[in-house]
PDB file of N, CA and C in Angstrom:
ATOM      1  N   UNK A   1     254.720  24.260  19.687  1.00  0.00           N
ATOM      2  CA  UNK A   1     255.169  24.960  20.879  1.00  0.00           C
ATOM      3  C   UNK A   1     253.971  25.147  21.817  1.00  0.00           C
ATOM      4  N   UNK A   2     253.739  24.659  23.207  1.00  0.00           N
ATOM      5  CA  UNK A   2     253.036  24.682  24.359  1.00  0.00           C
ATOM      6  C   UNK A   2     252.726  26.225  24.337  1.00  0.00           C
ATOM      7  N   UNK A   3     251.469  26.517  24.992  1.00  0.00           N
ATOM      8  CA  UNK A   3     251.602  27.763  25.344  1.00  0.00           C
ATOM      9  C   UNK A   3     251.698  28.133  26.873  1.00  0.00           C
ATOM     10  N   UNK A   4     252.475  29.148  27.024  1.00  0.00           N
ATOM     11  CA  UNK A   4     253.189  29.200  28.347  1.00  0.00           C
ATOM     12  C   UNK A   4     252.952  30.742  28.610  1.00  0.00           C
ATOM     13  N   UNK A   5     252.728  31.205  29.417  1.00  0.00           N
ATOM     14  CA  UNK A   5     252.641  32.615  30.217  1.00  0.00           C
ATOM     15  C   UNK A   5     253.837  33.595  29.159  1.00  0.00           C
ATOM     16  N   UNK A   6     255.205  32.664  28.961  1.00  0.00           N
ATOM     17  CA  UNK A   6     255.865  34.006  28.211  1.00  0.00           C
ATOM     18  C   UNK A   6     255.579  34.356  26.539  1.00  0.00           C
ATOM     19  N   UNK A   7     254.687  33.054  25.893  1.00  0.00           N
ATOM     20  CA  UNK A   7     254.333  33.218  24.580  1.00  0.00           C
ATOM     21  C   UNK A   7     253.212  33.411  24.678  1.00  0.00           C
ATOM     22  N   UNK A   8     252.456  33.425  25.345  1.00  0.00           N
ATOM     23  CA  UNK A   8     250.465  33.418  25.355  1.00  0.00           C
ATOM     24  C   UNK A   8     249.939  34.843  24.000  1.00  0.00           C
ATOM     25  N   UNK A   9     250.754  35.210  24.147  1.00  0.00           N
ATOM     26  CA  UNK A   9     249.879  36.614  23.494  1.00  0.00           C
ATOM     27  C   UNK A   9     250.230  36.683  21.641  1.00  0.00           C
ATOM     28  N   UNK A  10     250.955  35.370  21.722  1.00  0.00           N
ATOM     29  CA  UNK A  10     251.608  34.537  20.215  1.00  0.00           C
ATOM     30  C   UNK A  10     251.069  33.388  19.857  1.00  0.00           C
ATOM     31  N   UNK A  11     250.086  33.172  20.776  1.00  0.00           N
ATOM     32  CA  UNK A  11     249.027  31.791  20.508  1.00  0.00           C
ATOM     33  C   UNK A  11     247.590  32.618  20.155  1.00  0.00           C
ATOM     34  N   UNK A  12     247.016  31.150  19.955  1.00  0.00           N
ATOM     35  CA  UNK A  12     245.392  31.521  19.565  1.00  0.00           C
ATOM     36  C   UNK A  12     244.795  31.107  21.507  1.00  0.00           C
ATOM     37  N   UNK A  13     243.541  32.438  21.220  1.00  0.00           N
ATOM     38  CA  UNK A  13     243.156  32.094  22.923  1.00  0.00           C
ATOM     39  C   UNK A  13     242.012  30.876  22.755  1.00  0.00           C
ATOM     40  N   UNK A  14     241.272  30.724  22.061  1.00  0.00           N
ATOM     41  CA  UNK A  14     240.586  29.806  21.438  1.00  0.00           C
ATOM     42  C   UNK A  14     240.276  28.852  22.070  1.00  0.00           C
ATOM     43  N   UNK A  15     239.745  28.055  22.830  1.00  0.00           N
ATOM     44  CA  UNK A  15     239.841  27.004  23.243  1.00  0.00           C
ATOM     45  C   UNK A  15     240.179  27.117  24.997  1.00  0.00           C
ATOM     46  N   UNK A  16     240.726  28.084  25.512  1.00  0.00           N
ATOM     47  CA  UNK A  16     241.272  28.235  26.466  1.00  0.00           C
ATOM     48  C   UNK A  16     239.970  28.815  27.615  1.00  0.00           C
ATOM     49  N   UNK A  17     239.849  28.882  29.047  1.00  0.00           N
ATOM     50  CA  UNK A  17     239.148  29.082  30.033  1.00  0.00           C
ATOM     51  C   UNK A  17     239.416  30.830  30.473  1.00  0.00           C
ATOM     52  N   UNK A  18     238.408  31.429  30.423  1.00  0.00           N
ATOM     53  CA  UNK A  18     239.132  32.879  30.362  1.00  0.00           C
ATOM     54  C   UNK A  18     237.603  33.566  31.522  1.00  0.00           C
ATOM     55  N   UNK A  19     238.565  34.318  32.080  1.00  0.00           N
ATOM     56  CA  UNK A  19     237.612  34.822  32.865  1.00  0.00           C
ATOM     57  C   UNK A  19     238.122  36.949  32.776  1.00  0.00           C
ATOM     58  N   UNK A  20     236.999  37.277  32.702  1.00  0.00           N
ATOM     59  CA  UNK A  20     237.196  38.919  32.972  1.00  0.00           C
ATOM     60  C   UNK A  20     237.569  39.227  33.877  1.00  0.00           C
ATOM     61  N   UNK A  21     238.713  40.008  34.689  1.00  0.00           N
ATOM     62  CA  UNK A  21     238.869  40.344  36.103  1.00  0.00           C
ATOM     63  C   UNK A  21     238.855  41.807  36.070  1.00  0.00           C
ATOM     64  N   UNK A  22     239.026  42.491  35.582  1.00  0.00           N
ATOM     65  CA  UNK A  22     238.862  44.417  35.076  1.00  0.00           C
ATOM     66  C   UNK A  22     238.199  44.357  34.318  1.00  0.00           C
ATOM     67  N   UNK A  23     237.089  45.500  33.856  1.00  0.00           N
ATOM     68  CA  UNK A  23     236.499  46.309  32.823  1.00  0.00           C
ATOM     69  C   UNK A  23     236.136  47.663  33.380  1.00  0.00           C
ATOM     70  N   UNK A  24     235.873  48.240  32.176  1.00  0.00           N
ATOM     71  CA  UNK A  24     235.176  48.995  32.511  1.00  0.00           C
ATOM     72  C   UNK A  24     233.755  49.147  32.858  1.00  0.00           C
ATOM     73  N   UNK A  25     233.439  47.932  31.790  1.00  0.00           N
ATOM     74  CA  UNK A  25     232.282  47.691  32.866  1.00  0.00           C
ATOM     75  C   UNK A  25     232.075  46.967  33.655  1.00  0.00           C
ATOM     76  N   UNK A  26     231.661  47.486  34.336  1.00  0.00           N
ATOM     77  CA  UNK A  26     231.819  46.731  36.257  1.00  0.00           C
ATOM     78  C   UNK A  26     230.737  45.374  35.855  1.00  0.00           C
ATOM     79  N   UNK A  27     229.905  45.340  35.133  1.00  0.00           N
ATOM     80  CA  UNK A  27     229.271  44.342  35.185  1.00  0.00           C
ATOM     81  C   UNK A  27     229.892  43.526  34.145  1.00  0.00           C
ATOM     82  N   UNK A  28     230.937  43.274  33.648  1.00  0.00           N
ATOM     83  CA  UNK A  28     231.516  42.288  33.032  1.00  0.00           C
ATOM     84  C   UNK A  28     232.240  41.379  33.980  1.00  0.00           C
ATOM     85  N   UNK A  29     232.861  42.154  34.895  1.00  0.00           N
ATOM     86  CA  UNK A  29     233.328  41.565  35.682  1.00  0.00           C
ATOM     87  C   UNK A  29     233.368  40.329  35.980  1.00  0.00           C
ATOM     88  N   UNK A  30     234.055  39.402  36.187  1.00  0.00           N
ATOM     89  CA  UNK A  30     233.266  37.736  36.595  1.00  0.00           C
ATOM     90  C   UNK A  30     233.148  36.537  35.817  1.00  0.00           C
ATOM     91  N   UNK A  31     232.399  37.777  34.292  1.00  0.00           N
ATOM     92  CA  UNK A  31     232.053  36.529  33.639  1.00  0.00           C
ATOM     93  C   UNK A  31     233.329  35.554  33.030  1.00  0.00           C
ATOM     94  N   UNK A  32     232.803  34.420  32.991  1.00  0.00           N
ATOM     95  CA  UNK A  32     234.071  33.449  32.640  1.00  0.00           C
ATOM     96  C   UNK A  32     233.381  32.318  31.919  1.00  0.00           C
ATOM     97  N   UNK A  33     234.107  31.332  31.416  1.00  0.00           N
ATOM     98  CA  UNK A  33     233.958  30.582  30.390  1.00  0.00           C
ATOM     99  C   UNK A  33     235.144  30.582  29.412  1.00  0.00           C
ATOM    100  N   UNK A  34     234.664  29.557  28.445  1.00  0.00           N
ATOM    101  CA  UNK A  34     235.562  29.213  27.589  1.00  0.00           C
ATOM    102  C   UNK A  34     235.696  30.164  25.825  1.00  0.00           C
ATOM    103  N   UNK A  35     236.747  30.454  25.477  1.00  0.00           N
ATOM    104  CA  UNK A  35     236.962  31.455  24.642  1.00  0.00           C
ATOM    105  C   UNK A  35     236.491  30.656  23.383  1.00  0.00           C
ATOM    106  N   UNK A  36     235.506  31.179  22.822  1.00  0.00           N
ATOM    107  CA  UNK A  36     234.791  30.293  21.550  1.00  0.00           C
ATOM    108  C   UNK A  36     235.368  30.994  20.394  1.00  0.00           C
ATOM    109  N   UNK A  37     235.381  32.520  20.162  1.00  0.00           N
ATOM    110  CA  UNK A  37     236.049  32.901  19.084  1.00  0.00           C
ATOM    111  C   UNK A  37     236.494  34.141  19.494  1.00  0.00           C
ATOM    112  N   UNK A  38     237.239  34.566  18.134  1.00  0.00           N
ATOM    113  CA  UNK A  38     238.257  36.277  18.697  1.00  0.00           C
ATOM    114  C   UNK A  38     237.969  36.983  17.039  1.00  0.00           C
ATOM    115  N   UNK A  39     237.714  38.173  17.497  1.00  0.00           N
ATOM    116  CA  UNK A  39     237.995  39.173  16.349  1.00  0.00           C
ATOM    117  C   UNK A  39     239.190  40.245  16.726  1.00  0.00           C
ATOM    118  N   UNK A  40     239.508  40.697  16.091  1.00  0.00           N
ATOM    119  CA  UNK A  40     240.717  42.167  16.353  1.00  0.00           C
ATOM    120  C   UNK A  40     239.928  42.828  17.255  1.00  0.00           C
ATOM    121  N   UNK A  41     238.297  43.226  17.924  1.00  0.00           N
ATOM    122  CA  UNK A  41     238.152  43.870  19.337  1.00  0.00           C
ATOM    123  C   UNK A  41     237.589  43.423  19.892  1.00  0.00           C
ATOM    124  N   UNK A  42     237.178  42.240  19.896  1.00  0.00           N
ATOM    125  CA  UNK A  42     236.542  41.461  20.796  1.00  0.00           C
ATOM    126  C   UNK A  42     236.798  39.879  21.032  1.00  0.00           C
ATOM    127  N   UNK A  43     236.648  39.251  22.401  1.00  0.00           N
ATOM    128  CA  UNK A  43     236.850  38.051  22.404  1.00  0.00           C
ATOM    129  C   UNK A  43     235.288  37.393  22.946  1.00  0.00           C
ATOM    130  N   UNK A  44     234.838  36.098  22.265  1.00  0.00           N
ATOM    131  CA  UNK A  44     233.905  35.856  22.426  1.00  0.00           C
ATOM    132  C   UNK A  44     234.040  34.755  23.240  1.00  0.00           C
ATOM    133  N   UNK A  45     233.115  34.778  24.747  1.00  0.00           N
ATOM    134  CA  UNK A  45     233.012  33.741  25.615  1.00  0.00           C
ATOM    135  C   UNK A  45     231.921  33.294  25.801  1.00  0.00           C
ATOM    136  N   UNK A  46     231.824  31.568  25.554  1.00  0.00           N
ATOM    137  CA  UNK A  46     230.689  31.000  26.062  1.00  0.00           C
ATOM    138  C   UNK A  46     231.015  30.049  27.359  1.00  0.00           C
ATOM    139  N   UNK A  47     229.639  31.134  27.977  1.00  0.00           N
ATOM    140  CA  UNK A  47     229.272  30.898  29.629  1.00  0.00           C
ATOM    141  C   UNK A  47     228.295  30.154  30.110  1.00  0.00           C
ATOM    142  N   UNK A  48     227.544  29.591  31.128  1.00  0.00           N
ATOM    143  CA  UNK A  48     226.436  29.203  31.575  1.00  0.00           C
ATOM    144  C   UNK A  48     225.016  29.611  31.254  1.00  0.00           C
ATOM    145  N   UNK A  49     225.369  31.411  30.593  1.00  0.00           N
ATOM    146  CA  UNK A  49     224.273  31.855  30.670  1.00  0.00           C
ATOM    147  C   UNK A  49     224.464  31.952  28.575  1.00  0.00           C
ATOM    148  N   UNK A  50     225.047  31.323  28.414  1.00  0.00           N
ATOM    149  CA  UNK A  50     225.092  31.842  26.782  1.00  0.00           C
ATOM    150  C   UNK A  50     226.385  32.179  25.976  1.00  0.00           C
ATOM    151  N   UNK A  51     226.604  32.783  24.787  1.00  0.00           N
ATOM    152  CA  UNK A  51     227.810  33.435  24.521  1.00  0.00           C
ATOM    153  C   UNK A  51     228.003  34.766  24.934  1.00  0.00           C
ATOM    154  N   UNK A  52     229.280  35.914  25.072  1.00  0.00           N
ATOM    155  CA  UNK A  52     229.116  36.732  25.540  1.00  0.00           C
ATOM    156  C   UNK A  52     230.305  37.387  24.767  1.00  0.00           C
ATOM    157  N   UNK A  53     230.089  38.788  24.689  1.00  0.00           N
ATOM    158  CA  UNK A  53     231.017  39.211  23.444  1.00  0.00           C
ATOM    159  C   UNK A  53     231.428  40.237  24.235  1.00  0.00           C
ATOM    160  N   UNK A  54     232.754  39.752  24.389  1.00  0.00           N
ATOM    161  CA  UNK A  54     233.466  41.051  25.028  1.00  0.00           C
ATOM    162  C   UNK A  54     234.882  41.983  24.853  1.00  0.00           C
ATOM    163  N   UNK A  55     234.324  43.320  24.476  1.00  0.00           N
ATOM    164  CA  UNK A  55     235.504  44.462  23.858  1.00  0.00           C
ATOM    165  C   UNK A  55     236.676  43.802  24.458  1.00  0.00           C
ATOM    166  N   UNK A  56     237.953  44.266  23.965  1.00  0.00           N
ATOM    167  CA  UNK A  56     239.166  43.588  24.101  1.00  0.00           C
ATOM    168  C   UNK A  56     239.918  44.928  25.142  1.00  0.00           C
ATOM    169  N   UNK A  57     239.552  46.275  24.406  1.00  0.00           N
ATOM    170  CA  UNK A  57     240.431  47.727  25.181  1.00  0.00           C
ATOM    171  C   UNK A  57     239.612  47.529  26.514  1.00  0.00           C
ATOM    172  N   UNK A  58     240.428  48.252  27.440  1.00  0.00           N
ATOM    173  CA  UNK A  58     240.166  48.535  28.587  1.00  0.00           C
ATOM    174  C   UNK A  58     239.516  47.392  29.642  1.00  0.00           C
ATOM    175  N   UNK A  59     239.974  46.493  29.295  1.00  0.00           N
ATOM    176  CA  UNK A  59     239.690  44.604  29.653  1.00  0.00           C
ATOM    177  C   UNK A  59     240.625  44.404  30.450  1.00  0.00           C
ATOM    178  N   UNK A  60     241.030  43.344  31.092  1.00  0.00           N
ATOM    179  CA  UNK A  60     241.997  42.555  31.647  1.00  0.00           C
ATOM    180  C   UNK A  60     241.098  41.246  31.891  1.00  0.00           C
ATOM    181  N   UNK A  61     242.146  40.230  31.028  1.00  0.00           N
ATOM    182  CA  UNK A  61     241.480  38.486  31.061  1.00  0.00           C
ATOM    183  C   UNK A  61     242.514  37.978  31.994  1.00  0.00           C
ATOM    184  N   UNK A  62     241.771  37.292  32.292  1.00  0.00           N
ATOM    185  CA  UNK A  62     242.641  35.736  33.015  1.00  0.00           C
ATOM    186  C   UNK A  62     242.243  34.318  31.905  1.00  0.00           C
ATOM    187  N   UNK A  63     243.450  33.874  31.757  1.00  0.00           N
ATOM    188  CA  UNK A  63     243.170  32.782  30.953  1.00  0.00           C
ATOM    189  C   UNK A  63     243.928  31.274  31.708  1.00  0.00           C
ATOM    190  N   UNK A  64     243.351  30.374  31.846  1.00  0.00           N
ATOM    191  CA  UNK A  64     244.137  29.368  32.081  1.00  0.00           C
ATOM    192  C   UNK A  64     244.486  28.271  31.264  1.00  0.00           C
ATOM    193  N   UNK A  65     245.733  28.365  31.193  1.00  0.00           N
ATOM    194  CA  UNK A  65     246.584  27.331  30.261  1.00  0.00           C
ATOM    195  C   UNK A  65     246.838  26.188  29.960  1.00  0.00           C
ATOM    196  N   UNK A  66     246.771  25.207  29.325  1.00  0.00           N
ATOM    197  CA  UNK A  66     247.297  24.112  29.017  1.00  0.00           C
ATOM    198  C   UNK A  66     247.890  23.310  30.473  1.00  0.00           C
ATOM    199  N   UNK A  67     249.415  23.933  30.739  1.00  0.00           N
ATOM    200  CA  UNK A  67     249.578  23.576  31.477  1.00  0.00           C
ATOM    201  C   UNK A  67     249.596  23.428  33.171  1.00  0.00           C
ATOM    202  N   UNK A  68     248.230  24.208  33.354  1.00  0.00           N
ATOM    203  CA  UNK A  68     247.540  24.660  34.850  1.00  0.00           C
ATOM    204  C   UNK A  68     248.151  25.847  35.186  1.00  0.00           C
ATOM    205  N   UNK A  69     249.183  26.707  34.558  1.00  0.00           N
ATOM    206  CA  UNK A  69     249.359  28.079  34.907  1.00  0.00           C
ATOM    207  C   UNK A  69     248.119  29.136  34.509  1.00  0.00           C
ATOM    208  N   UNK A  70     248.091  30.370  35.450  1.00  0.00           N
ATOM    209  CA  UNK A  70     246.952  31.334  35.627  1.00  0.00           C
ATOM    210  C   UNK A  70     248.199  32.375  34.471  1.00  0.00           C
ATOM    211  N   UNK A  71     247.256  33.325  33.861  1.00  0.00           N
ATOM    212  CA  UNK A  71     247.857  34.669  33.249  1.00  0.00           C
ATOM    213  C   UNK A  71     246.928  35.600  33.170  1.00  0.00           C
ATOM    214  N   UNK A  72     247.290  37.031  33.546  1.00  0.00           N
ATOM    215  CA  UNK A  72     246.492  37.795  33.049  1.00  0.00           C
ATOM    216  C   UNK A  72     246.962  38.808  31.811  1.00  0.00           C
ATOM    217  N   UNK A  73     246.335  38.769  31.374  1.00  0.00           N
ATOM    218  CA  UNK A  73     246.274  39.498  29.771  1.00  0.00           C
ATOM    219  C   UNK A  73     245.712  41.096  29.646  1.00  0.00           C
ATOM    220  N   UNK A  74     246.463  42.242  29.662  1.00  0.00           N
ATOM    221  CA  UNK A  74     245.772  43.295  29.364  1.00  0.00           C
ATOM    222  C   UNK A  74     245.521  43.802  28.083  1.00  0.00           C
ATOM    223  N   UNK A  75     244.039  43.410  27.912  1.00  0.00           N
ATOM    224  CA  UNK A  75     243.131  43.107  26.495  1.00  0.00           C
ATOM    225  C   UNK A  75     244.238  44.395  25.885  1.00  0.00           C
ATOM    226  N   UNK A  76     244.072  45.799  26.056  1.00  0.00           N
ATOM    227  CA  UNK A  76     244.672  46.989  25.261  1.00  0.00           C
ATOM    228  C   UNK A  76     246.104  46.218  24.475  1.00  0.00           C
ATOM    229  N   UNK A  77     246.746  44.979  24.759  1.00  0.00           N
ATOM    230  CA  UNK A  77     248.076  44.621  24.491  1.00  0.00           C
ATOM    231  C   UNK A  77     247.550  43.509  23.198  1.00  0.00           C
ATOM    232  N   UNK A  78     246.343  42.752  23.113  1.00  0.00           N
ATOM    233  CA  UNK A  78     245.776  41.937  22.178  1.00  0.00           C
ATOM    234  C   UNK A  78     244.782  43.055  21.228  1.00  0.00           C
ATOM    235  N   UNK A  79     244.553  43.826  20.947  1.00  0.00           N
ATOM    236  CA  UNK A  79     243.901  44.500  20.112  1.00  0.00           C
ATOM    237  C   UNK A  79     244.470  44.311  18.895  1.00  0.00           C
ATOM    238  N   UNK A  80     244.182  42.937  18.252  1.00  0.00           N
ATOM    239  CA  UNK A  80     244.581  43.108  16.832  1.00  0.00           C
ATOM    240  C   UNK A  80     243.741  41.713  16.454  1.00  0.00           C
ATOM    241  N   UNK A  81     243.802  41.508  14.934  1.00  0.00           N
ATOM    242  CA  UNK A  81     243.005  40.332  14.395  1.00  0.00           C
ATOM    243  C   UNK A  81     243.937  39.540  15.045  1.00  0.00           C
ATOM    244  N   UNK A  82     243.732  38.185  15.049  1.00  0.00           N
ATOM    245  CA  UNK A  82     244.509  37.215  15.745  1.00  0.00           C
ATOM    246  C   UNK A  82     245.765  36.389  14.774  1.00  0.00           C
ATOM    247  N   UNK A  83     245.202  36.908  13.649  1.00  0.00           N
ATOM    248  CA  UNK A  83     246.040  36.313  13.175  1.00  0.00           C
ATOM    249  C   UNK A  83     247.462  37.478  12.539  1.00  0.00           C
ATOM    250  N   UNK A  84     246.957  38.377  12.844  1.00  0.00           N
ATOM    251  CA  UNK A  84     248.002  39.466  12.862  1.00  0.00           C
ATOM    252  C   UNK A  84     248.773  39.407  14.423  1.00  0.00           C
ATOM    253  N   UNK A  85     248.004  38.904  15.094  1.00  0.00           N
ATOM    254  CA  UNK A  85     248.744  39.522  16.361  1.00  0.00           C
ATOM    255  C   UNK A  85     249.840  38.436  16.820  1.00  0.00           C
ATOM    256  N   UNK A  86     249.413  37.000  15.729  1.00  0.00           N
ATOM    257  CA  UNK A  86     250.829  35.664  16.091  1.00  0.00           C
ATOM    258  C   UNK A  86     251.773  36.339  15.549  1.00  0.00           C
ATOM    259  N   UNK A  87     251.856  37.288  14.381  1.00  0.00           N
ATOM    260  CA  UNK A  87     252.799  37.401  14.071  1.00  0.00           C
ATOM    261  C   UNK A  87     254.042  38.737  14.026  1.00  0.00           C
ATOM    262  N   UNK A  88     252.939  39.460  14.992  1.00  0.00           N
ATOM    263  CA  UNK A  88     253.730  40.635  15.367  1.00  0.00           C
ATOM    264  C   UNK A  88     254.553  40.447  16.842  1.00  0.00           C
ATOM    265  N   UNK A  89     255.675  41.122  16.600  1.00  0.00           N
ATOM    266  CA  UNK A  89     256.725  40.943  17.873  1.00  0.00           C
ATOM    267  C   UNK A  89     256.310  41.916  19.111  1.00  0.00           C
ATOM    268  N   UNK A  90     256.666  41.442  20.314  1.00  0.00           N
ATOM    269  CA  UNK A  90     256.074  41.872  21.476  1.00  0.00           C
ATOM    270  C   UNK A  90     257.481  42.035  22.028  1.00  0.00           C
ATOM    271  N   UNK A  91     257.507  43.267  22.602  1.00  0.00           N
ATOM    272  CA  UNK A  91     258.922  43.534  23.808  1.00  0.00           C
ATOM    273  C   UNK A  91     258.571  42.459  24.945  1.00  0.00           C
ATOM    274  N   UNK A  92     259.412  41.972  25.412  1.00  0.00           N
ATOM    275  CA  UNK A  92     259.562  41.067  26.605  1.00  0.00           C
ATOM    276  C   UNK A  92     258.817  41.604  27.623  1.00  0.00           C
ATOM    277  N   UNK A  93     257.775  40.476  28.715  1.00  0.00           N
ATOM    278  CA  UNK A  93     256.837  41.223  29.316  1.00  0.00           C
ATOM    279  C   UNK A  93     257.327  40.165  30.469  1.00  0.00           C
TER     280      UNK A  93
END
């Protein structure tokens, strides 16, 4: 199954182009790159300047998809190991 804006948060982000657009910290802001790995609170991005490990709460990602669609993701909704979080059910978003 493709991943698509209405399953994204039932896939692995892994592999995918992800950029920070909210934090709390203002200096996360921006950074972007490709999602190298995920733990239950953090997603790890490697950028131009290196890898970069960033808390998942109080986040909002942009990830771009497979199939050239944009999504944004509010990290507080992915706070879980990843492999717990394919398999927990999500109310319709």
């Amino acid at each position: 199954m493709p991943r698509t804006w209405r399953n994204i948060l039932r896939h692995e982000f892994i592999g995918l182009r992800c950029e920070v657009v909210d934090s709390k910290n203002k200096c996360q802001v921006g950074i972007k790159g490709v999602v190298i790995d995920e733990t239950r609170n953090t997603i790890v991005i490697r950028t131009k300047r290196g890898d970069k490990r960033i808390e998942k709460r109080g986040r909002v990602f942009r990830f771009w998809l497979d199939d050239g669609s944009v999504v944004d993701v509010n990290g507080d909704s992915i706070v879980a190991r990843p492999e717990d979080r394919i398999k927990k059910k999500f109310r319709k978003w």
